[in-house]
N, C-alpha and C. Protein backbone atom coordinates (compact mmCIF):
# COMPACT_ATOMS: atom_id res chain seq x y z
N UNK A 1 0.85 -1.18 0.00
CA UNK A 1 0.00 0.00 0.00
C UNK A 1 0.90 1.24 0.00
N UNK A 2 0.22 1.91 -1.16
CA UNK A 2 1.37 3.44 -0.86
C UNK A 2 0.74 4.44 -0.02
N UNK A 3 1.54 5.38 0.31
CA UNK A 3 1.26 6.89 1.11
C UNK A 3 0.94 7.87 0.45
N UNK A 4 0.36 8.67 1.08
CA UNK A 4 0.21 9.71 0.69
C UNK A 4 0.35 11.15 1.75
N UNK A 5 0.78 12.16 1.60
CA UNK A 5 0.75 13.25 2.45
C UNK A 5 -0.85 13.85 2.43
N UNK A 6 -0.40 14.83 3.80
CA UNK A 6 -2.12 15.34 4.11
C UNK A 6 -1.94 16.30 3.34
N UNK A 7 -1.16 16.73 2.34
CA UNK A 7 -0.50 18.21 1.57
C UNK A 7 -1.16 17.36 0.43
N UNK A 8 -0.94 16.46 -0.12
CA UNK A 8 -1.80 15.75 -1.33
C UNK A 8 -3.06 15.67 -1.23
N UNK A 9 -3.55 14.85 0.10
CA UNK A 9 -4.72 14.49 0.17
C UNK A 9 -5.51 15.71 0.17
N UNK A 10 -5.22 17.05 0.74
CA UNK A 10 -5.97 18.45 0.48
C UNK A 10 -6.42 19.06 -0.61
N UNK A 11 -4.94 18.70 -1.68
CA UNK A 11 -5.53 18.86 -3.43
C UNK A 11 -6.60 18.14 -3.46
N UNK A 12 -6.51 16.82 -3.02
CA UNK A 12 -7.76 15.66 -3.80
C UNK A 12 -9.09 16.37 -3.38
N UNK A 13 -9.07 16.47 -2.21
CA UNK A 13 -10.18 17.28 -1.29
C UNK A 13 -10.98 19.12 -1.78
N UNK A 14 -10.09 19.56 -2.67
CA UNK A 14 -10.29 20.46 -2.66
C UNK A 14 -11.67 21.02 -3.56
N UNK A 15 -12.52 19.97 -3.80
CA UNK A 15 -13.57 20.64 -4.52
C UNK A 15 -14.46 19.68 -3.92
N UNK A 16 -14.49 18.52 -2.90
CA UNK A 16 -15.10 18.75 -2.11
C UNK A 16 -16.24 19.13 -1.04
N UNK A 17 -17.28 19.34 -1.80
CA UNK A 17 -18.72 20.00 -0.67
C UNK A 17 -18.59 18.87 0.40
N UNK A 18 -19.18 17.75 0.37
CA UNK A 18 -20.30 17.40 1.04
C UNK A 18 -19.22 15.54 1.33
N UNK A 19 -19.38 15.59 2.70
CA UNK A 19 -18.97 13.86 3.07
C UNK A 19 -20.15 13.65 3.83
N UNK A 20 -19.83 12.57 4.27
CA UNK A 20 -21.18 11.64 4.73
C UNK A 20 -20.61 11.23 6.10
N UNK A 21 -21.08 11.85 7.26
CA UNK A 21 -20.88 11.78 9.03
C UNK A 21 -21.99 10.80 9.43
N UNK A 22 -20.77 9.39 9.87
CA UNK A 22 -21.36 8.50 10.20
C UNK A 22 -21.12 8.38 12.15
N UNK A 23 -22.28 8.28 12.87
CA UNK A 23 -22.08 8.15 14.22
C UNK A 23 -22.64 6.68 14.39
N UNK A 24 -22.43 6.29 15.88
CA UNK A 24 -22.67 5.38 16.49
C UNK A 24 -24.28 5.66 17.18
N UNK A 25 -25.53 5.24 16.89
CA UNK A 25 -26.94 5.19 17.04
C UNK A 25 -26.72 4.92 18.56
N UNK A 26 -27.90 5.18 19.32
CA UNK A 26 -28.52 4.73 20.43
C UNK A 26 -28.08 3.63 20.53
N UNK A 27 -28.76 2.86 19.84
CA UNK A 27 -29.60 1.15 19.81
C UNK A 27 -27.63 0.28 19.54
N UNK A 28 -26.46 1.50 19.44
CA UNK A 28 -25.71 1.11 18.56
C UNK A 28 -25.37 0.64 16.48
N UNK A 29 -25.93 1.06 16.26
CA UNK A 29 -26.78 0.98 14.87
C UNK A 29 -25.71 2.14 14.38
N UNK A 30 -25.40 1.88 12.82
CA UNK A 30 -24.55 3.23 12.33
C UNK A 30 -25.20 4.09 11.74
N UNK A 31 -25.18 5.29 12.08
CA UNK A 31 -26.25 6.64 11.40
C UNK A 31 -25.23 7.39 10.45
N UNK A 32 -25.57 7.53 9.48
CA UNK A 32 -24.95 8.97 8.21
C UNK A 32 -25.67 9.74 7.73
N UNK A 33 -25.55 10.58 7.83
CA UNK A 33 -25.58 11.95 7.33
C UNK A 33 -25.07 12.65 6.26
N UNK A 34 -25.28 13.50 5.42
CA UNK A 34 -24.54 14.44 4.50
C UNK A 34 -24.32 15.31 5.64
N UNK A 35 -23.09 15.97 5.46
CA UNK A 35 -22.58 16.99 6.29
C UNK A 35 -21.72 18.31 4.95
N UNK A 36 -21.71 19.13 4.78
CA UNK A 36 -21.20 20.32 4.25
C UNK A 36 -19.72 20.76 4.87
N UNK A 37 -18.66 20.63 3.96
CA UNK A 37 -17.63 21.30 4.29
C UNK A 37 -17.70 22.47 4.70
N UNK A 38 -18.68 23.20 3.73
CA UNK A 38 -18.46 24.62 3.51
C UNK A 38 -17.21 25.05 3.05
N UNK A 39 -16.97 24.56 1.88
CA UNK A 39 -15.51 24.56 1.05
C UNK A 39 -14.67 25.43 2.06
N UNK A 40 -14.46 24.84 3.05
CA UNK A 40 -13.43 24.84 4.64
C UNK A 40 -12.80 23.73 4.46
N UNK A 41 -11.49 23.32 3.16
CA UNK A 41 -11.19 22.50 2.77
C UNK A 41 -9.52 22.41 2.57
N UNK A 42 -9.09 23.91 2.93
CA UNK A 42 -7.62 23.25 3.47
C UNK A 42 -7.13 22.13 4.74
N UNK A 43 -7.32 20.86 3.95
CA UNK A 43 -7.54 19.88 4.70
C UNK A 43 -6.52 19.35 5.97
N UNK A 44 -6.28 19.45 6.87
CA UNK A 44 -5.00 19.27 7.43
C UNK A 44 -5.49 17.90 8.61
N UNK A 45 -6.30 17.22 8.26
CA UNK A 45 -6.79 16.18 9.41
C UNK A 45 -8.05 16.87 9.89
N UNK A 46 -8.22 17.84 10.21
CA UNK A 46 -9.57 18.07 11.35
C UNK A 46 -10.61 18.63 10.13
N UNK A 47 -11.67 18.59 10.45
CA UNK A 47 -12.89 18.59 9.36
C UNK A 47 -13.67 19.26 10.57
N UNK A 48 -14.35 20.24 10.11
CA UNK A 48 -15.83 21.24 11.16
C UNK A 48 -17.18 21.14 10.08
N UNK A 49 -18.19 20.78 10.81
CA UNK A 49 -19.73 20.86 10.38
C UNK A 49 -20.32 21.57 11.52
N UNK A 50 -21.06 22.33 10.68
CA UNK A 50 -22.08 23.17 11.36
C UNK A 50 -23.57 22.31 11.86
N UNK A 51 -24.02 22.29 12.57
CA UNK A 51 -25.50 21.17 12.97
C UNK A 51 -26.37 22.22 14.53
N UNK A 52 -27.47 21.76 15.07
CA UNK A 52 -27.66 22.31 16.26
C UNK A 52 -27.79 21.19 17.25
N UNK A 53 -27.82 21.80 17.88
CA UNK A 53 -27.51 20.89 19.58
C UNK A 53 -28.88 19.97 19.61
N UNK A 54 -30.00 20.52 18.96
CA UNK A 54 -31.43 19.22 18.95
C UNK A 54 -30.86 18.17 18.32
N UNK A 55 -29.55 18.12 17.24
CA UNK A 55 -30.26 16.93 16.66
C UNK A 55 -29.47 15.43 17.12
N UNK A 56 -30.03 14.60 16.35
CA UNK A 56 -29.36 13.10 17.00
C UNK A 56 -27.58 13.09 16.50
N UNK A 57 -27.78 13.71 15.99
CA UNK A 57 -25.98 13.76 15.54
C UNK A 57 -25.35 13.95 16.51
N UNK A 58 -25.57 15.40 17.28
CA UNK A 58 -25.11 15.60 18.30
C UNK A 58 -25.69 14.51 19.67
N UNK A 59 -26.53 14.08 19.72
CA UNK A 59 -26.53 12.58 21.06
C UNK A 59 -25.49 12.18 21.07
N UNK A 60 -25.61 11.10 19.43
CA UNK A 60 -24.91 10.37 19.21
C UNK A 60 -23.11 10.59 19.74
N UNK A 61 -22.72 11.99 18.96
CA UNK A 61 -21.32 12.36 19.44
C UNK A 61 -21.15 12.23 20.65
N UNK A 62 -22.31 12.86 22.08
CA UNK A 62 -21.72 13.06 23.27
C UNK A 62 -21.48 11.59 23.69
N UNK A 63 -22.77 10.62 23.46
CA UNK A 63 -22.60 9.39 23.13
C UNK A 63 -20.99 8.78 23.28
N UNK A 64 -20.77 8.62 22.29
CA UNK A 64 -20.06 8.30 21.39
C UNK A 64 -19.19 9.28 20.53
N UNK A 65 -17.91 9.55 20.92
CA UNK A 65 -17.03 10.51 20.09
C UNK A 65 -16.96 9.44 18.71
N UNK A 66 -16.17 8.77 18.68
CA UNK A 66 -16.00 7.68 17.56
C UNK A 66 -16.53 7.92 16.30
N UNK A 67 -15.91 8.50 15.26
CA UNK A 67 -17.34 8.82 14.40
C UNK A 67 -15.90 8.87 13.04
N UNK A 68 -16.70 8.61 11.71
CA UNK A 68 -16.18 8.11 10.07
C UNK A 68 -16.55 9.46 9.38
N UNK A 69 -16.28 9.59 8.67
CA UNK A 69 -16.12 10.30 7.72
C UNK A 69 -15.77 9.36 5.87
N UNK A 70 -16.84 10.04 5.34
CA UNK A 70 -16.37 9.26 3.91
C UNK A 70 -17.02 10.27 2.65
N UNK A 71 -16.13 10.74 1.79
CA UNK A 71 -15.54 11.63 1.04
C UNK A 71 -15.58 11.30 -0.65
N UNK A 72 -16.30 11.60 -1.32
CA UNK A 72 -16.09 10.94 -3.16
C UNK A 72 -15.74 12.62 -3.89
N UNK A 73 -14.52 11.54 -4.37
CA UNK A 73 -14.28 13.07 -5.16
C UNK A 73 -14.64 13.17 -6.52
N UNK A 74 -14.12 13.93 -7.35
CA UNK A 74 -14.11 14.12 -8.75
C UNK A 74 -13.98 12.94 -9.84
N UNK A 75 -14.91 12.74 -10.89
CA UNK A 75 -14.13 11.53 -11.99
C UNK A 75 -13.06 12.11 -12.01
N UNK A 76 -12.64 10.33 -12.31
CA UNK A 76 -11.25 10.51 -12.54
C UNK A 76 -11.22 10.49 -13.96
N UNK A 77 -9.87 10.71 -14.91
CA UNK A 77 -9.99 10.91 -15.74
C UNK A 77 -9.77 9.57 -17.16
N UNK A 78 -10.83 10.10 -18.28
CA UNK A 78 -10.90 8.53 -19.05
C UNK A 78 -11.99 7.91 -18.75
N UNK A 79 -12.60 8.45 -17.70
CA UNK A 79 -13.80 7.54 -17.31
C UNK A 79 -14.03 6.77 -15.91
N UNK A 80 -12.16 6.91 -15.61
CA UNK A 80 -11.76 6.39 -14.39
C UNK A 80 -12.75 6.68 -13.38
N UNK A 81 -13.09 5.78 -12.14
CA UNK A 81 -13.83 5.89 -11.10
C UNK A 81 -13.37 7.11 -10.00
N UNK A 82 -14.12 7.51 -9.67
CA UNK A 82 -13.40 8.93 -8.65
C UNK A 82 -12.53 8.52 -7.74
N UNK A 83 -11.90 9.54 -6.92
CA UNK A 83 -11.30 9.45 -5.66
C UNK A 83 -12.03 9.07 -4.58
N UNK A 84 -11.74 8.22 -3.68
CA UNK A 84 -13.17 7.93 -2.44
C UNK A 84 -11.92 7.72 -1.20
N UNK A 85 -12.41 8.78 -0.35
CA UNK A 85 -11.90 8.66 0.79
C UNK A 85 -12.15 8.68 1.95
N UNK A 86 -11.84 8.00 3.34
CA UNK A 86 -12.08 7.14 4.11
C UNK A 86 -11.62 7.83 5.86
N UNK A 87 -12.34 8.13 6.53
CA UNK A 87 -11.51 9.05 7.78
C UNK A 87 -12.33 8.34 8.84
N UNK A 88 -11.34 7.63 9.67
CA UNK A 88 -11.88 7.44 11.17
C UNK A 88 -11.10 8.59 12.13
N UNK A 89 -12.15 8.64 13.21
CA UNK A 89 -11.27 9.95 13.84
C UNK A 89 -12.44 9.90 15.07
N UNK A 90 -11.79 11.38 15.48
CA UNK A 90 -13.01 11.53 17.21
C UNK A 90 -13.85 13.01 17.32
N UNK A 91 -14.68 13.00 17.21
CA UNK A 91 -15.27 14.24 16.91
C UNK A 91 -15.53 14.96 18.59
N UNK A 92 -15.67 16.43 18.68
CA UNK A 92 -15.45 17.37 19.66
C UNK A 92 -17.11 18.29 19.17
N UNK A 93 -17.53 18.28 20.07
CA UNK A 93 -18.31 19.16 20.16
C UNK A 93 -18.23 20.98 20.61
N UNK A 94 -18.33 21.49 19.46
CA UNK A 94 -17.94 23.19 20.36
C UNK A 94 -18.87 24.08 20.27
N UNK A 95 -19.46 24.80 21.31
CA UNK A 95 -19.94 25.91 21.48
C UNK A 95 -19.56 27.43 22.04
N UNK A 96 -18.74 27.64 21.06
CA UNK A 96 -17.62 28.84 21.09
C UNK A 96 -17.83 29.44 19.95
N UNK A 97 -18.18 30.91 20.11
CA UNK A 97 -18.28 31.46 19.39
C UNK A 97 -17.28 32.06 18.43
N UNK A 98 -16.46 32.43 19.04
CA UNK A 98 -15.20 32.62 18.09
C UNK A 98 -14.73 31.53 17.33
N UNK A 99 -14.68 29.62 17.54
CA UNK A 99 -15.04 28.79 16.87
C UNK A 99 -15.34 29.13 15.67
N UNK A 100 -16.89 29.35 15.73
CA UNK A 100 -18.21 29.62 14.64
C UNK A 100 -17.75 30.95 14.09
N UNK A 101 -17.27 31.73 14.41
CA UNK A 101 -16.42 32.97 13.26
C UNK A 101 -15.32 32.34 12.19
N UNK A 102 -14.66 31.66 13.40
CA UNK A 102 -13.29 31.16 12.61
C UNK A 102 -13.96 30.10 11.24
N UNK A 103 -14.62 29.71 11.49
CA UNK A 103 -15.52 28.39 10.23
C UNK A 103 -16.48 28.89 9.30
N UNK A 104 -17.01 29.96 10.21
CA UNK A 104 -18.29 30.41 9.01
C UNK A 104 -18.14 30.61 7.60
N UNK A 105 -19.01 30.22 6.78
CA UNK A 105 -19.17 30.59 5.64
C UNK A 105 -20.21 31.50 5.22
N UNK A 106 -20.70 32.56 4.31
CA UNK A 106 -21.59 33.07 4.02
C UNK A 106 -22.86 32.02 3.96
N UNK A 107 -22.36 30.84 2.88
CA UNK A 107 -23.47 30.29 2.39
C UNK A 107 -24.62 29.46 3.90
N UNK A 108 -24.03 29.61 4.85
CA UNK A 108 -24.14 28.63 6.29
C UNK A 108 -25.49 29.57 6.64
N UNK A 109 -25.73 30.97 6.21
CA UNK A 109 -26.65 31.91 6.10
C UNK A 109 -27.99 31.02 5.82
N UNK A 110 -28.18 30.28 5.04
CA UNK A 110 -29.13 29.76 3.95
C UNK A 110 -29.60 28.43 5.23
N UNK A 111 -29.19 28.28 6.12
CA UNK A 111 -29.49 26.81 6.92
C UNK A 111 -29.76 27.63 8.52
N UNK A 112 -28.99 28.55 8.44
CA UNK A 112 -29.29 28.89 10.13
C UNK A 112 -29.04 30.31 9.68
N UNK A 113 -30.59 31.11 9.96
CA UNK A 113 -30.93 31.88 9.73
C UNK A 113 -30.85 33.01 10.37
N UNK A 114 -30.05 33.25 11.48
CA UNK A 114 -29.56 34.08 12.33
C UNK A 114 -27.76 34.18 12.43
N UNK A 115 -27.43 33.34 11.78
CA UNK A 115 -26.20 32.94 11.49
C UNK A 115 -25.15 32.42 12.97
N UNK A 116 -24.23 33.13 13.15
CA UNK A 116 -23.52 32.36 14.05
C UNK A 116 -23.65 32.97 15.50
N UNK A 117 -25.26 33.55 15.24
CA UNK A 117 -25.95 33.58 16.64
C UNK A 117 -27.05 32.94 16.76
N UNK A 118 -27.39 31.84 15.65
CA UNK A 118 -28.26 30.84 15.60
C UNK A 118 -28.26 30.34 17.52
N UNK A 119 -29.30 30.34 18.01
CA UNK A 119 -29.87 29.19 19.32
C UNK A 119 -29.52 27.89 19.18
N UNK A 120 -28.59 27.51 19.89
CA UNK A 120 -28.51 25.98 19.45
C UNK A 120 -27.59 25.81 18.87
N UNK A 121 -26.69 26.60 18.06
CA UNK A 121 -25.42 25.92 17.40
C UNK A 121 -24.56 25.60 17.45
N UNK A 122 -23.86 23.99 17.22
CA UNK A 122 -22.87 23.61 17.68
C UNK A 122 -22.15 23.41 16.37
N UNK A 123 -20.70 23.73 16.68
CA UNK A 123 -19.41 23.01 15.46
C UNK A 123 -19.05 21.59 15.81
N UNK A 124 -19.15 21.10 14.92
CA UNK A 124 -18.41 19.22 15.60
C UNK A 124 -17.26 19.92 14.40
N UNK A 125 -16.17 19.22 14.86
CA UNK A 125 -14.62 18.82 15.11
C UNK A 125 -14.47 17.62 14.65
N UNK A 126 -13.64 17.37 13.76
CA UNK A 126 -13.71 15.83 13.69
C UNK A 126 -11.82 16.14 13.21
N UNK A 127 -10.97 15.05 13.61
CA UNK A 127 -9.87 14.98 14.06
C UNK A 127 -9.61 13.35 13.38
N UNK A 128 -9.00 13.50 12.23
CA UNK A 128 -8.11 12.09 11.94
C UNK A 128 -7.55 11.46 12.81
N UNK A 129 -7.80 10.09 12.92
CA UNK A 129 -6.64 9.42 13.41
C UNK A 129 -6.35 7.93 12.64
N UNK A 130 -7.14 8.13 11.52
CA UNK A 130 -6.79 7.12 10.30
C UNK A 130 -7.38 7.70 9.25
N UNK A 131 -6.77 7.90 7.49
CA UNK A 131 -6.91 8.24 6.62
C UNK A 131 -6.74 7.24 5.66
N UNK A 132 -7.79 6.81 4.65
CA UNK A 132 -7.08 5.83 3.63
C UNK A 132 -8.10 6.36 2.20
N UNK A 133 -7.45 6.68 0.83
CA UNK A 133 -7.96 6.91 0.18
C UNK A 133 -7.43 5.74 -1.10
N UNK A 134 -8.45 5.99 -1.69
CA UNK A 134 -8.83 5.26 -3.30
C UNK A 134 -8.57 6.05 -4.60
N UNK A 135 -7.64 6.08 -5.09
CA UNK A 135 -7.80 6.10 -6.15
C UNK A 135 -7.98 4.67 -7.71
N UNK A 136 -8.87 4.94 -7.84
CA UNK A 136 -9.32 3.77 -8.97
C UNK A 136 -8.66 2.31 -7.89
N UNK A 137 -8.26 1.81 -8.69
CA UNK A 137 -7.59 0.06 -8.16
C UNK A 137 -6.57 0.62 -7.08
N UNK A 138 -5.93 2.14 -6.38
CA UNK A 138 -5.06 2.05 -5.81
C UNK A 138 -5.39 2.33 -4.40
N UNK A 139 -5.07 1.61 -3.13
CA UNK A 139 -5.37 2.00 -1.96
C UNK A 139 -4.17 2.81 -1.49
N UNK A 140 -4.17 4.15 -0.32
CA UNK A 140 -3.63 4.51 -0.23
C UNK A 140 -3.47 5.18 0.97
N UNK A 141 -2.51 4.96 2.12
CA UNK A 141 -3.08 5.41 3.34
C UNK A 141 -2.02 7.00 3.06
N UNK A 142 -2.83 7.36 4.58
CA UNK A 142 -2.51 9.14 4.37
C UNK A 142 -1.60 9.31 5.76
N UNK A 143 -0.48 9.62 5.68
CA UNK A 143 0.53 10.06 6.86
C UNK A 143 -0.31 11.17 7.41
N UNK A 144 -0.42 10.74 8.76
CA UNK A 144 -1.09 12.06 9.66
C UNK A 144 -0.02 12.26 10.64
């Protein structure tokens, strides 16, 4: 299996919207989600989603930090199958406002309508501590 740097894996990442935040359920059961980068995609290991404190995402996290991440990028080229990449890690719950400055995006306007004085809003954190990406037939883990 070859390597890859988190300086590579950030190009691959860089167009990017939307991975799929998988937690650990109540019942234990695996839950996913679409989650939004908010093209907040200089990738360096830690990944932030915007969500509010009602929903089961957030249970689940206080729950259960333990939480996946999984990533499809761009065709590849020729027809080739995209990039698909793979993140176990531990997610952090924050309610800090300067946080929610440092992450905001304009477009985050359009979901929480008071913006980053939305009631209820929390940043999850999510923090590599395993990376493995796909390109076509090649597996490829990511030096963190």
């Amino acid at each position: 299996m070859s390597r890859m740097s988190l300086e590579d894996l950030a190009e691959e990442m860089r167009d990017i919207d939307f991975a799929m935040l998988s937690t650990h359920a109540e019942g234990g059961e695996i839950a996913g989600r679409p989650m939004s980068t908010n093209r907040d995609v200089a990738y360096d290991g830690t990944s932030y989603f915007f969500t509010l404190d009602s929903t089961r995402t957030v249970a689940d996290i206080a729950r259960d930090p333990k939480v996946a991440l999984s990533f499809t990028g761009r065709k590849g080229l020729f027809g080739k199958p995209p990039t698909f990449i793979a993140v176990e890690g531990r997610a952090t719950l924050i309610r800090d406002r300067a946080a929610f400055d440092a992450h905001w995006a304009k477009d985050l306007d359009d979901w929480f309508k008071q913006g980053a004085d939305t009631p209820g809003l929390v940043l999850i954190q999510v923090e590599a501590a395993r990376i493995t990406c796909w390109k076509g037939m090649e597996e490829t883990e990511v030096e963190l």
